[in-house]
C-alpha atoms as a PDB file:
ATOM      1  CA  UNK A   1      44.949  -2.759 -53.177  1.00  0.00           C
ATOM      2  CA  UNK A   2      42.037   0.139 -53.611  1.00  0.00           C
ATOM      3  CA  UNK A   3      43.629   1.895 -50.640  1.00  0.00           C
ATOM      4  CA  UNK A   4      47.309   2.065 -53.115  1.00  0.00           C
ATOM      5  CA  UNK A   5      45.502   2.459 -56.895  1.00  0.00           C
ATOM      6  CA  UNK A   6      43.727   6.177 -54.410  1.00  0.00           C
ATOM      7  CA  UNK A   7      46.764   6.823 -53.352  1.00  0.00           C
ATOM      8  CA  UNK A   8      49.046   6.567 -57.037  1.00  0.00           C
ATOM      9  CA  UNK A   9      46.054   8.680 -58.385  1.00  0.00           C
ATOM     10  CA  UNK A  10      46.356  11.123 -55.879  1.00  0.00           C
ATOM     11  CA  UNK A  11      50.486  11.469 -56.328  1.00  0.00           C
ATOM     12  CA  UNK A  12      49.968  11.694 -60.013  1.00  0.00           C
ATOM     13  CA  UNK A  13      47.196  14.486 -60.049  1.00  0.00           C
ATOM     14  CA  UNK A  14      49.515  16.303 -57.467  1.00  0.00           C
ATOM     15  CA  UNK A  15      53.027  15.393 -59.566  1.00  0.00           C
ATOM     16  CA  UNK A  16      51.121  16.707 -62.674  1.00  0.00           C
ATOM     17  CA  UNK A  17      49.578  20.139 -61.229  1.00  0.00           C
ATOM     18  CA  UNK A  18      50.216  21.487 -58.538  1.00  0.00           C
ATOM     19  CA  UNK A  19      54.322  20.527 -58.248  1.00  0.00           C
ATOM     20  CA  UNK A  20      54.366  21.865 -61.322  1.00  0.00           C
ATOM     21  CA  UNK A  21      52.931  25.215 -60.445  1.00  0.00           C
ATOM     22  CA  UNK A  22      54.488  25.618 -57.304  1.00  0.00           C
ATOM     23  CA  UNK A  23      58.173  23.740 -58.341  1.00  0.00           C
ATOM     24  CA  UNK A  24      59.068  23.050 -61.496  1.00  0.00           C
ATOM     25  CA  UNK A  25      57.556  26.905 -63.273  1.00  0.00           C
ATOM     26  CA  UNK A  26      58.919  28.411 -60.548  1.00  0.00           C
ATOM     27  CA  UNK A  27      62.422  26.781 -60.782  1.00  0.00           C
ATOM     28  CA  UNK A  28      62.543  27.291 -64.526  1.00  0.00           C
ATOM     29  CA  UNK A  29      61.561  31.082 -63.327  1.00  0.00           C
ATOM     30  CA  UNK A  30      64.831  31.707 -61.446  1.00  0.00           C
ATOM     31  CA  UNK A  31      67.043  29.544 -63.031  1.00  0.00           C
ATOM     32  CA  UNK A  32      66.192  29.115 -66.343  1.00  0.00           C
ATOM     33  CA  UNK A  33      65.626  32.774 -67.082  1.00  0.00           C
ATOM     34  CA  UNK A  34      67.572  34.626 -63.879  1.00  0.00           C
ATOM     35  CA  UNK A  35      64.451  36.939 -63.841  1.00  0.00           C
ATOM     36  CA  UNK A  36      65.237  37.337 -59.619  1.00  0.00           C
ATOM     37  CA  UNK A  37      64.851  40.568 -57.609  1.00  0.00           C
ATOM     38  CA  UNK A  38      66.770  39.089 -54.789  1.00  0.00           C
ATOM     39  CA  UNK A  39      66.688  40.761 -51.293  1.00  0.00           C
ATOM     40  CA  UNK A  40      69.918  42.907 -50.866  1.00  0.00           C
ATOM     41  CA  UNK A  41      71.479  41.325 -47.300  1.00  0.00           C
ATOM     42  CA  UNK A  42      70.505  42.455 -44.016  1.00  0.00           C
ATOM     43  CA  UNK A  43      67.618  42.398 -42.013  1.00  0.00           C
ATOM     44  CA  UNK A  44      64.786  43.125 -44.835  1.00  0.00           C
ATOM     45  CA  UNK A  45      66.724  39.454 -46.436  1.00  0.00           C
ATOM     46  CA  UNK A  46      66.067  37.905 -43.168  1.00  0.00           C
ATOM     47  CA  UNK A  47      62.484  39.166 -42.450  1.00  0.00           C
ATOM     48  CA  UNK A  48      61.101  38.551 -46.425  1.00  0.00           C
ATOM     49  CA  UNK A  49      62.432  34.718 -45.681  1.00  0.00           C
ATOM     50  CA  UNK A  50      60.943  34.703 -42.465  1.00  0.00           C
ATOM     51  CA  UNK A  51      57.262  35.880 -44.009  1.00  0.00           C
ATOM     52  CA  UNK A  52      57.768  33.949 -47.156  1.00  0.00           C
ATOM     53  CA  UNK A  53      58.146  30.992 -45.223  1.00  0.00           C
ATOM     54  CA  UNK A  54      55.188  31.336 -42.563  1.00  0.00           C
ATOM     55  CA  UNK A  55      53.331  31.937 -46.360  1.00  0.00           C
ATOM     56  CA  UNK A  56      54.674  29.172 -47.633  1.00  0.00           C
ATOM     57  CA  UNK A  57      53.678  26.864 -45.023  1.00  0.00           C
ATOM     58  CA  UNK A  58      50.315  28.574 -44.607  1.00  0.00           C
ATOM     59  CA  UNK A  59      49.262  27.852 -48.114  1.00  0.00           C
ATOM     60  CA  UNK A  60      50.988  23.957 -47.667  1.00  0.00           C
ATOM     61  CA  UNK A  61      48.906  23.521 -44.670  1.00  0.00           C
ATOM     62  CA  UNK A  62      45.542  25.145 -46.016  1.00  0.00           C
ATOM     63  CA  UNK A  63      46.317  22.784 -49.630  1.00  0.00           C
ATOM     64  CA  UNK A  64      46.606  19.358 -47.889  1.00  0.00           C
ATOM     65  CA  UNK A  65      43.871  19.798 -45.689  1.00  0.00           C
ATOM     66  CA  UNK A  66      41.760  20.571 -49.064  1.00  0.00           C
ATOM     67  CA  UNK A  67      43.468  17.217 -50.553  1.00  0.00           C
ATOM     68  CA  UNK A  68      42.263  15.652 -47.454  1.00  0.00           C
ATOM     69  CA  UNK A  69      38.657  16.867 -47.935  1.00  0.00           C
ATOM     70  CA  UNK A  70      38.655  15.687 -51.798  1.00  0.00           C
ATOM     71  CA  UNK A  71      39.637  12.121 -50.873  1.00  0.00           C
ATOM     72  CA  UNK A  72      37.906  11.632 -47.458  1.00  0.00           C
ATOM     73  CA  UNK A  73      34.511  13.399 -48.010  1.00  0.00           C
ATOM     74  CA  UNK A  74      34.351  14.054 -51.920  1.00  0.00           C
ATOM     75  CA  UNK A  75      35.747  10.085 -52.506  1.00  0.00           C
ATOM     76  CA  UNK A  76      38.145  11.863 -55.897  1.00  0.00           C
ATOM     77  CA  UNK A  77      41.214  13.937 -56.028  1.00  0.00           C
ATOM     78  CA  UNK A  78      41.850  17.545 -57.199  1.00  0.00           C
ATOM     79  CA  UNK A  79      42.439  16.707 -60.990  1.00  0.00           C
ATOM     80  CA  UNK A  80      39.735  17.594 -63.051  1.00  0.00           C
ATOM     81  CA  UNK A  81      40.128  13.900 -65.086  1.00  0.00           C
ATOM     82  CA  UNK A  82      39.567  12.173 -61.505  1.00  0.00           C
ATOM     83  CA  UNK A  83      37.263  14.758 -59.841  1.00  0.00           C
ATOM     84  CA  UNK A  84      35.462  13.979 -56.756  1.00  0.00           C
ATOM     85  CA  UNK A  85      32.311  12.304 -56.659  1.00  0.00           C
ATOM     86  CA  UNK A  86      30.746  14.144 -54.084  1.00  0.00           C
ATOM     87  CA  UNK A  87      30.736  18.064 -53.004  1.00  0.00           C
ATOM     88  CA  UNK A  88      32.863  19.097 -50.671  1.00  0.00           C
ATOM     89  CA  UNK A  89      31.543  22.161 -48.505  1.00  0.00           C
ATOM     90  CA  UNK A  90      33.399  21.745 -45.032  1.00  0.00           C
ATOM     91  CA  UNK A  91      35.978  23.057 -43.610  1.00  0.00           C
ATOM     92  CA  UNK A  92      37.727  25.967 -45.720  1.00  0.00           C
ATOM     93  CA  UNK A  93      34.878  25.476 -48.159  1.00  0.00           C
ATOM     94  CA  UNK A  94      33.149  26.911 -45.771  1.00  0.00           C
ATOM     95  CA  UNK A  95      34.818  30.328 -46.455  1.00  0.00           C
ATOM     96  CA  UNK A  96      35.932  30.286 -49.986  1.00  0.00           C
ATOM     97  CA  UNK A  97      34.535  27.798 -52.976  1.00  0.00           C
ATOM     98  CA  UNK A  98      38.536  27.504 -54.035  1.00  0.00           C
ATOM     99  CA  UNK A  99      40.306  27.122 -51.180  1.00  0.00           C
ATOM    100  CA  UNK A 100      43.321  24.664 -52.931  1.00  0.00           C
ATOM    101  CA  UNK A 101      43.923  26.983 -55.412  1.00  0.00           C
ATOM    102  CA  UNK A 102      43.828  29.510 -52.526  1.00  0.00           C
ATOM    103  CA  UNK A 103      46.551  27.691 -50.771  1.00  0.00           C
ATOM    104  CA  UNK A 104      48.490  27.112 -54.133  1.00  0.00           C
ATOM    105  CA  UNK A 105      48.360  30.853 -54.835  1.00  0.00           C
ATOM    106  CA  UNK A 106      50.216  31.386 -50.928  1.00  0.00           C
ATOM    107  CA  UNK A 107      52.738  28.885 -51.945  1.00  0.00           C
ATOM    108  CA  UNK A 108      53.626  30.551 -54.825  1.00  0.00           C
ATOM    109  CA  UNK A 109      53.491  34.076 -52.940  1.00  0.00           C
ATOM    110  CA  UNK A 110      55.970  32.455 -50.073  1.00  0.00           C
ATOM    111  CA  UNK A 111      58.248  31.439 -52.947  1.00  0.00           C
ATOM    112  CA  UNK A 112      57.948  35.329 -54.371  1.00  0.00           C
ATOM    113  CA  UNK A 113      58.445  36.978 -50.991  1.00  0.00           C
ATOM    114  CA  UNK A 114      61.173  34.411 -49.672  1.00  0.00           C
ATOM    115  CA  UNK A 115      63.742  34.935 -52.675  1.00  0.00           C
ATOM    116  CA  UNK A 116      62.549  38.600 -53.493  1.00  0.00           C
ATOM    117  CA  UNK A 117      61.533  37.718 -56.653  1.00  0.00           C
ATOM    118  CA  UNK A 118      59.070  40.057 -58.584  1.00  0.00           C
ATOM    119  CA  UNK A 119      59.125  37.626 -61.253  1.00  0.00           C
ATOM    120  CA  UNK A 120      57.384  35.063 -59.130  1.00  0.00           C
ATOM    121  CA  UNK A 121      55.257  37.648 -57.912  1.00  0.00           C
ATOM    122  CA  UNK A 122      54.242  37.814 -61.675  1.00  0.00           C
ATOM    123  CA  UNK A 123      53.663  33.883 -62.011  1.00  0.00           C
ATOM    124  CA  UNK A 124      51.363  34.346 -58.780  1.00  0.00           C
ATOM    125  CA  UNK A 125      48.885  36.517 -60.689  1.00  0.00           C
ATOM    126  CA  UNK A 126      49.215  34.697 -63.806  1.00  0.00           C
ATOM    127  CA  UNK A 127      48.084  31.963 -62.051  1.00  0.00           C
ATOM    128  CA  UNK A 128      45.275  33.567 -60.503  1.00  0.00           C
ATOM    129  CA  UNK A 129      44.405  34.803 -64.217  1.00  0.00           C
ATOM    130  CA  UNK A 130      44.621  31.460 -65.640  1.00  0.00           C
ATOM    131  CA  UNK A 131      42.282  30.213 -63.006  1.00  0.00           C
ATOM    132  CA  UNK A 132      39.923  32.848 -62.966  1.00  0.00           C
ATOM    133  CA  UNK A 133      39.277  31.863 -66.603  1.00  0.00           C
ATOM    134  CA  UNK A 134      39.596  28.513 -66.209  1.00  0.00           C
ATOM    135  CA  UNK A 135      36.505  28.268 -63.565  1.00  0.00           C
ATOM    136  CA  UNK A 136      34.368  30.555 -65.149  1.00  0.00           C
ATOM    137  CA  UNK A 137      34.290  28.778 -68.614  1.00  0.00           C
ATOM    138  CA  UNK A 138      34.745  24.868 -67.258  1.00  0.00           C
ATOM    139  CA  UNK A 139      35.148  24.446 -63.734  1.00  0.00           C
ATOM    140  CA  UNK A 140      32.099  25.981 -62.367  1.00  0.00           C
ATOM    141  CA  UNK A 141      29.736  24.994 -65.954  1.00  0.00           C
ATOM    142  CA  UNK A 142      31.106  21.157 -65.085  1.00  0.00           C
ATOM    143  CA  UNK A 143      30.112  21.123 -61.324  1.00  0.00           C
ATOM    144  CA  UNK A 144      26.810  22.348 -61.966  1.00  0.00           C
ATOM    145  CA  UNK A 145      25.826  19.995 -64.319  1.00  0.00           C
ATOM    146  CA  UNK A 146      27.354  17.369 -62.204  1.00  0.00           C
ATOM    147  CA  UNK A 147      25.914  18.537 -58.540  1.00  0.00           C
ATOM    148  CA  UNK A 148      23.085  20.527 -60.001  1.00  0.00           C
ATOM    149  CA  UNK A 149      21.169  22.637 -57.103  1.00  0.00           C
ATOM    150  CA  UNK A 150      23.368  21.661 -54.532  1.00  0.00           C
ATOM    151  CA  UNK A 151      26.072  23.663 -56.254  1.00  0.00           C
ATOM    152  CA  UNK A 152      23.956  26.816 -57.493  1.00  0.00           C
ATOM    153  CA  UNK A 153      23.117  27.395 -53.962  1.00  0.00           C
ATOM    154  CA  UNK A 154      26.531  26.709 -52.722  1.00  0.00           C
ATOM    155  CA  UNK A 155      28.398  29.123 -55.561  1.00  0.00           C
ATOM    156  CA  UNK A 156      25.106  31.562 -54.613  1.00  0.00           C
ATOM    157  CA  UNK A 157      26.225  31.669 -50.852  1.00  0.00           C
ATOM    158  CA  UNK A 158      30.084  31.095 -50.970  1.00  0.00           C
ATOM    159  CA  UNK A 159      32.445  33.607 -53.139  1.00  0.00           C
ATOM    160  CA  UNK A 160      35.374  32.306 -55.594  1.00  0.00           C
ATOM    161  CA  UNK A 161      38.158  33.713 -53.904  1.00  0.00           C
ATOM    162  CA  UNK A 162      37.395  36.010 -51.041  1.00  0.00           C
ATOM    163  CA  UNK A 163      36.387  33.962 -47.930  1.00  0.00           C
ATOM    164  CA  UNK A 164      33.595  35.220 -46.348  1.00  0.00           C
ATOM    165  CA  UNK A 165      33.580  36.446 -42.512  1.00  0.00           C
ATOM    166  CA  UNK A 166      31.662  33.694 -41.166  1.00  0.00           C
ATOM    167  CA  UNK A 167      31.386  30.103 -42.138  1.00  0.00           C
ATOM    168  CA  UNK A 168      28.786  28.856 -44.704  1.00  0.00           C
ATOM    169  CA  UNK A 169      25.949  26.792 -43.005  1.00  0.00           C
ATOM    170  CA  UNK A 170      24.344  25.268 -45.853  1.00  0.00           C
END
């Protein structure tokens, strides 16, 4: 029974944000307000899908194996009302204190590149924006008063969104 409540708290957090992000704004996007700079046939068509989908899958891969990290290691999920309990500083943490968002962000920029679409490319750094403000004034406040040194070293060490060259050993 614990093993299903994780699990329906991990679908909702991910139904909530990021299918929302990377689905349903984008959908609305295209359809809802035709704002598309499609790819005129041809080879350039064929390569943009090819690259928007090896994006697309890249920032799939690199998201689930942070969703991975936040249940197995930090015992929570990615929403900020069911955070996890512990830090999580392995794997792509390593590199980049964001990585999910990192991996959302390549998603989004598969979508843009796979359909052509400038206007997704706009959503993309809107995103980014959004997030960029949304650490700085709660994210990052809210994990050092809940991890304390452990964190201020970590964010000292690891960037936001550029991964370092070499892994963090902390």
């Amino acid at each position: 029974m614990k093993a299903v409540l994780m699990l329906l708290r991990h679908l909702f957090a991910i139904v909530v944000l990021p299918l929302v992000m990377t689905i349903v704004i984008p959908r609305w996007i295209i359809r809802g307000y035709g704002l598309v700079t499609e790819w005129s046939s041809g080879p350039a068509s064929m390569l943009g899908q090819i690259a928007g989908g090896i994006c697309f899958l890249a920032g799939l891969s690199l998201f689930l194996w942070c969703l991975y990290l936040f249940a197995a290691r930090g015992k929570g999920t990615l929403a900020p009302w069911d955070p996890p309990k512990h830090l999580v500083v392995t794997g792509p943490y390593r590199y980049v204190r964001n990585p999910m968002i990192s991996g959302v962000l390549m998603i989004i920029a598969g979508e843009a590149v796979f359909h052509g679409s400038a206007s997704l490319g706009v959503w993309m750094l809107t995103f980014l924006l959004l997030n960029q403000i949304y650490f700085r004034i709660f994210e990052e406040p809210n994990l050092e008063s809940r991890f304390g040194e452990e964190y201020q070293v970590y964010k000292s060490q690891v960037p936001r969104w550029v991964p370092r060259a070499t892994p963090w050993r902390g």
